[in-house]
C-alpha atoms as a PDB file:
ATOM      1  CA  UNK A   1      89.820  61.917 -18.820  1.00  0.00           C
ATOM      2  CA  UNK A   2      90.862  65.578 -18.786  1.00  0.00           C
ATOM      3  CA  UNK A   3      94.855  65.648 -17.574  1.00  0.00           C
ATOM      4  CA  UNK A   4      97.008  68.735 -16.742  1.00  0.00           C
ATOM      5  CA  UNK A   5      99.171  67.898 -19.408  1.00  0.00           C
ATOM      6  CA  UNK A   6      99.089  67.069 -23.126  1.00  0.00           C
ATOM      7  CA  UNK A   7      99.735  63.151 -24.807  1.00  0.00           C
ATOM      8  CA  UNK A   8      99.886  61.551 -21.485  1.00  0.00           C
ATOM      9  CA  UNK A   9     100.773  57.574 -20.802  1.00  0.00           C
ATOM     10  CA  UNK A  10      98.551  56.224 -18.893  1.00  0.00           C
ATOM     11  CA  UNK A  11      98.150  53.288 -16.733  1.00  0.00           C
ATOM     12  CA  UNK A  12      94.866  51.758 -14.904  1.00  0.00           C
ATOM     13  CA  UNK A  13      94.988  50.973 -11.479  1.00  0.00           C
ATOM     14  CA  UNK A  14      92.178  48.472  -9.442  1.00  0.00           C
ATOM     15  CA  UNK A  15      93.160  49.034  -5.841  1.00  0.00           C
ATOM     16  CA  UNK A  16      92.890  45.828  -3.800  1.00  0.00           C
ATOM     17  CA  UNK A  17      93.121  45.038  -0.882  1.00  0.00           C
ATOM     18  CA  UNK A  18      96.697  44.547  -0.503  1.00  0.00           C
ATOM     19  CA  UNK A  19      97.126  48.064  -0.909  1.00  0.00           C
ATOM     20  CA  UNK A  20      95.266  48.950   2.258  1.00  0.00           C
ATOM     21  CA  UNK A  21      96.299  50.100   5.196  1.00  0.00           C
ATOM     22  CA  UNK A  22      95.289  50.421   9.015  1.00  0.00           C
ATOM     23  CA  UNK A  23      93.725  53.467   8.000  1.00  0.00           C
ATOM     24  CA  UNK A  24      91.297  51.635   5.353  1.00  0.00           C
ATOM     25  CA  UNK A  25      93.028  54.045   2.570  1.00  0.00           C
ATOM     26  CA  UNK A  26      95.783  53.591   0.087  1.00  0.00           C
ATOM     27  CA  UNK A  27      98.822  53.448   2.015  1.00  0.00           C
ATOM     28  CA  UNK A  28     101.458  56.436   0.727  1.00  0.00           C
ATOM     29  CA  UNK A  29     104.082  53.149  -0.335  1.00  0.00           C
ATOM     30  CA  UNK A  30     101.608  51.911  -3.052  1.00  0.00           C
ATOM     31  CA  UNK A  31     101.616  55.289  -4.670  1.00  0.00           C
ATOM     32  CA  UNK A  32     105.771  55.775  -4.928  1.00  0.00           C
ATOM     33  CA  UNK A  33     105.632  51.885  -6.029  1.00  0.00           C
ATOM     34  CA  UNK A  34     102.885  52.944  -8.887  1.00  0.00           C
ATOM     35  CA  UNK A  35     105.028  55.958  -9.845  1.00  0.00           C
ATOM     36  CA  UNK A  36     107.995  53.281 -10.172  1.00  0.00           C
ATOM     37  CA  UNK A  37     105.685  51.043 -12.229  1.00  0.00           C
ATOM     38  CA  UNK A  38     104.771  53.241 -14.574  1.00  0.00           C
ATOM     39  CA  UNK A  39     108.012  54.964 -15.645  1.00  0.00           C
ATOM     40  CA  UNK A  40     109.105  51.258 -16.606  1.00  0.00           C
ATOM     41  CA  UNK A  41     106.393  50.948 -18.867  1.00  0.00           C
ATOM     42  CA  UNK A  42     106.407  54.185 -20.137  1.00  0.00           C
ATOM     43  CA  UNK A  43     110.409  53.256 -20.813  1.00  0.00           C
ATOM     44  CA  UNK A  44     109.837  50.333 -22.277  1.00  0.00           C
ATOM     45  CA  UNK A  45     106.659  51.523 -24.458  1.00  0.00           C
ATOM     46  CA  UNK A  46     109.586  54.334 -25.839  1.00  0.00           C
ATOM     47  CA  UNK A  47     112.141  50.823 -26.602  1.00  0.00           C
ATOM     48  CA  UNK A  48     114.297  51.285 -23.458  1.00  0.00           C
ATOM     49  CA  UNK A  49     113.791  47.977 -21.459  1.00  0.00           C
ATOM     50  CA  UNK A  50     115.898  46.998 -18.666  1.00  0.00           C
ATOM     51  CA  UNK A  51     117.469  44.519 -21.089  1.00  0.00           C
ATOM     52  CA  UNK A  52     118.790  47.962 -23.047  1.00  0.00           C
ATOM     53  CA  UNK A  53     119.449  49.949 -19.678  1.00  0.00           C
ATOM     54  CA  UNK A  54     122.051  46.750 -19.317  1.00  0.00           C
ATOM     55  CA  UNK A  55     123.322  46.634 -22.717  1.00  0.00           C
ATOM     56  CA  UNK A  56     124.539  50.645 -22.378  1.00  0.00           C
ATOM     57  CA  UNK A  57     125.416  50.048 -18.951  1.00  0.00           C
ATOM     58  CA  UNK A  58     123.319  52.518 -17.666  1.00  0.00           C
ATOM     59  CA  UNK A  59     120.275  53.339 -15.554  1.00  0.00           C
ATOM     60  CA  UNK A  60     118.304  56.499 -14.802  1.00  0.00           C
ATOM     61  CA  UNK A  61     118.297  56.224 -10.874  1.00  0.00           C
ATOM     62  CA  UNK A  62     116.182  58.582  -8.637  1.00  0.00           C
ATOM     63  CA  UNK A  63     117.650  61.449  -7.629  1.00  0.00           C
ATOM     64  CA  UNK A  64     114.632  63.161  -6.099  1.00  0.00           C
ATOM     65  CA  UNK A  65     110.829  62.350  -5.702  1.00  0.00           C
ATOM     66  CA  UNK A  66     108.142  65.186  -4.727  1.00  0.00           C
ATOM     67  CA  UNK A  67     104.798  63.534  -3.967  1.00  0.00           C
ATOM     68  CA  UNK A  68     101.981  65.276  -3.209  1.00  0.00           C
ATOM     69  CA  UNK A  69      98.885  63.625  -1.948  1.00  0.00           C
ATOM     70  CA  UNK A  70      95.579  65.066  -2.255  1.00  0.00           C
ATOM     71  CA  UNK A  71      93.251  62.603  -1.842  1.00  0.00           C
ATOM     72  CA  UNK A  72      92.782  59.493  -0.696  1.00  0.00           C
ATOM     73  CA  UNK A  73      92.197  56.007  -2.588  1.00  0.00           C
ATOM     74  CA  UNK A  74      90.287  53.094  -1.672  1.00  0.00           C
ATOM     75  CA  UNK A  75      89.678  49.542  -2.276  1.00  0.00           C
ATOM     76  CA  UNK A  76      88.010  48.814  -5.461  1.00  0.00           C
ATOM     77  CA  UNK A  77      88.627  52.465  -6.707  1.00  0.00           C
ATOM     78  CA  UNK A  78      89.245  51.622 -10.122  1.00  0.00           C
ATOM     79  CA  UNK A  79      92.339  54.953 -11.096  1.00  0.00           C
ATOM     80  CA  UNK A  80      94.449  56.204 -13.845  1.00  0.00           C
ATOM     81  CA  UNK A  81      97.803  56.858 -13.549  1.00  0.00           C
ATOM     82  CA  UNK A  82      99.506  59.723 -15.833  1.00  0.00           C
ATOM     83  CA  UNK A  83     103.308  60.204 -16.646  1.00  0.00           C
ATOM     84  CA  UNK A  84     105.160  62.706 -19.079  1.00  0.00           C
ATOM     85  CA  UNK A  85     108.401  63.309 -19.353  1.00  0.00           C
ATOM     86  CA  UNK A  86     109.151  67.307 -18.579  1.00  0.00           C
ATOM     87  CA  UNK A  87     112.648  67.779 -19.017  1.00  0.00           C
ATOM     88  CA  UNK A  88     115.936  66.096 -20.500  1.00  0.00           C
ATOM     89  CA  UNK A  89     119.132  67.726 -20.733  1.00  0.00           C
ATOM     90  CA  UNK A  90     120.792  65.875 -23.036  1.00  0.00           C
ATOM     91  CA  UNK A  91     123.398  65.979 -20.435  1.00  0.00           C
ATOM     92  CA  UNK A  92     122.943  63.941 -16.728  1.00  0.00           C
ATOM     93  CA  UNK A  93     118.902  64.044 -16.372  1.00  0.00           C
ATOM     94  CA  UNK A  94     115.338  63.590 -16.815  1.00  0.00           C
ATOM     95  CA  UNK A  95     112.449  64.364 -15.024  1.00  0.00           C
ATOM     96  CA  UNK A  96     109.045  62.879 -15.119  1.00  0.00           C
ATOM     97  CA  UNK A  97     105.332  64.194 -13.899  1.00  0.00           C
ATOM     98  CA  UNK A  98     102.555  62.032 -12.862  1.00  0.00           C
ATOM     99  CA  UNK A  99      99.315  62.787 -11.975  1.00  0.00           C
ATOM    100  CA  UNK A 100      96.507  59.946 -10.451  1.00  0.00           C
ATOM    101  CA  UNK A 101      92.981  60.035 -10.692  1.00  0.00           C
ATOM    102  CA  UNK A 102      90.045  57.934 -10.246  1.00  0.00           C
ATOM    103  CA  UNK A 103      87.782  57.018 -12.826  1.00  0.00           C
ATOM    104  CA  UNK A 104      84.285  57.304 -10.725  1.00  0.00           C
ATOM    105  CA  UNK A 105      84.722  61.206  -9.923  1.00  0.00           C
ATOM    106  CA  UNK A 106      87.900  62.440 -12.281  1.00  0.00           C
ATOM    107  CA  UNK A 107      89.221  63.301  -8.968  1.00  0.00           C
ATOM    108  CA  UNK A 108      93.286  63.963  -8.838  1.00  0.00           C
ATOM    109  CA  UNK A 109      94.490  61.823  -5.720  1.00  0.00           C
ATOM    110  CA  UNK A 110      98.228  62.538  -6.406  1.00  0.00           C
ATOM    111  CA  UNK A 111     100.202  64.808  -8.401  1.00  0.00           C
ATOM    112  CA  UNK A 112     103.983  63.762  -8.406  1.00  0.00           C
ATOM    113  CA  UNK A 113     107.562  64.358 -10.089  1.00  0.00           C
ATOM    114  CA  UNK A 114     110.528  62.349 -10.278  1.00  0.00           C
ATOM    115  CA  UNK A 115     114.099  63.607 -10.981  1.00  0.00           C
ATOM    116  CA  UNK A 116     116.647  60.974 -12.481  1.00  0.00           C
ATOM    117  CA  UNK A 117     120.253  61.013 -12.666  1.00  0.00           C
ATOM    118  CA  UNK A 118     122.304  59.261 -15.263  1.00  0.00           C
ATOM    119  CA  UNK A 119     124.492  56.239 -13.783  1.00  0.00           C
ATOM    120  CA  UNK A 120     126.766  53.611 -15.026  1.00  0.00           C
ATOM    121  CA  UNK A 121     125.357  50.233 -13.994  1.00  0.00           C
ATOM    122  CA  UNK A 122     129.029  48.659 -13.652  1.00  0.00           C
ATOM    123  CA  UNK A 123     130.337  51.606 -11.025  1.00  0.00           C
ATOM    124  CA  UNK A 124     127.148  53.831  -9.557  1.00  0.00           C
ATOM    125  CA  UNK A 125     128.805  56.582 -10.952  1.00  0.00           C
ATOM    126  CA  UNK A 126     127.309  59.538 -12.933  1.00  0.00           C
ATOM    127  CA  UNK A 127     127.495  59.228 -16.721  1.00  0.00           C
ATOM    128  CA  UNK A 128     126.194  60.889 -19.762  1.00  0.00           C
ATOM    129  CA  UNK A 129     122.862  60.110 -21.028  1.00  0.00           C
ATOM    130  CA  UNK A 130     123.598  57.889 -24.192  1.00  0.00           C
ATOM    131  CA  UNK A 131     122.694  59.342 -27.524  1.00  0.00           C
ATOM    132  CA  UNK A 132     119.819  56.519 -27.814  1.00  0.00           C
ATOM    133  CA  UNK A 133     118.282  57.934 -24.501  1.00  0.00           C
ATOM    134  CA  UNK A 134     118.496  61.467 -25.437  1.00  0.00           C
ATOM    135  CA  UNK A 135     117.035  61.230 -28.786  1.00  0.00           C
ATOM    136  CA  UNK A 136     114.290  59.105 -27.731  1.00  0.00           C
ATOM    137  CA  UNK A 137     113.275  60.778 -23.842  1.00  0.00           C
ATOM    138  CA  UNK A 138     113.973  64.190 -25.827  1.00  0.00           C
ATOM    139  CA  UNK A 139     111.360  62.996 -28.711  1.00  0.00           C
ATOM    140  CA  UNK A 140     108.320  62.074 -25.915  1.00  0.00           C
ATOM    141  CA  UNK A 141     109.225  65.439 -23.712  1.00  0.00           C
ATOM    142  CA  UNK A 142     106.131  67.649 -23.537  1.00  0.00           C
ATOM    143  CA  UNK A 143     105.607  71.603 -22.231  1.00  0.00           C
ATOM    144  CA  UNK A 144     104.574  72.168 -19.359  1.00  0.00           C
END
């Protein structure tokens, strides 16, 4: 699979039918929900599980989301789903790109980006990415 961007993680996707809607197409939900999916694993594939997001009392909570649909999915359509992480301050945030596409055609169905903000668990407040985060979301940041 050719991606936009280098050293991608990548998830597989079998729509079902669960993930129809009234229009017999992926509904827009199931995409935001996949985007949430795979930045866990992608966290946890790096060593930051929610266990450790506990631990440090912190959490990378969304500050924005820009989704941008393209195409429609279907059921059966067997997809991959792409993230990178694009930028980390080293300061208050990190932001993520994602890109779908279905095997069958190589067809992009969604390109996406997330922007997080650094909070403390205990008090919703914005804190400072921990060291640990920032050394290892810095290490797996790619160009774009």
């Amino acid at each position: 699979m050719e991606w936009a961007l280098p050293d991608p993680f990548v998830i597989d996707i079998h729509v079902n039918e669960a993930s129809i809607d009234a229009y017999q197409h992926v509904n827009n939900s199931e995409y935001l929900r996949w985007v949430e999916q795979i930045s866990w694993a992608h966290s946890e594939a790096l060593g930051l599980s929610i266990e450790r997001y506990r631990e440090l009392d912190r959490a990378m909570a969304v500050h924005r989301h820009e989704l941008d649909y393209l195409a429609p999915a279907f059921d059966g359509d067997e997809l991959q789903l792409a993230t990178w992480i694009v930028e980390c301050d080293g300061r208050f945030t990190l932001t993520r790109r994602f890109q779908l596409k279905r095997l069958e055609d190589g067809k992009t169905l969604l390109n996406a980006r997330t922007r997080f903000a650094c909070i403390a668990l205990s008090s919703g407040r914005p804190k400072r990415l921990p060291e640990e985060y920032q050394a290892i979301y810095g290490a797996a940041q790619v160009t774009e």
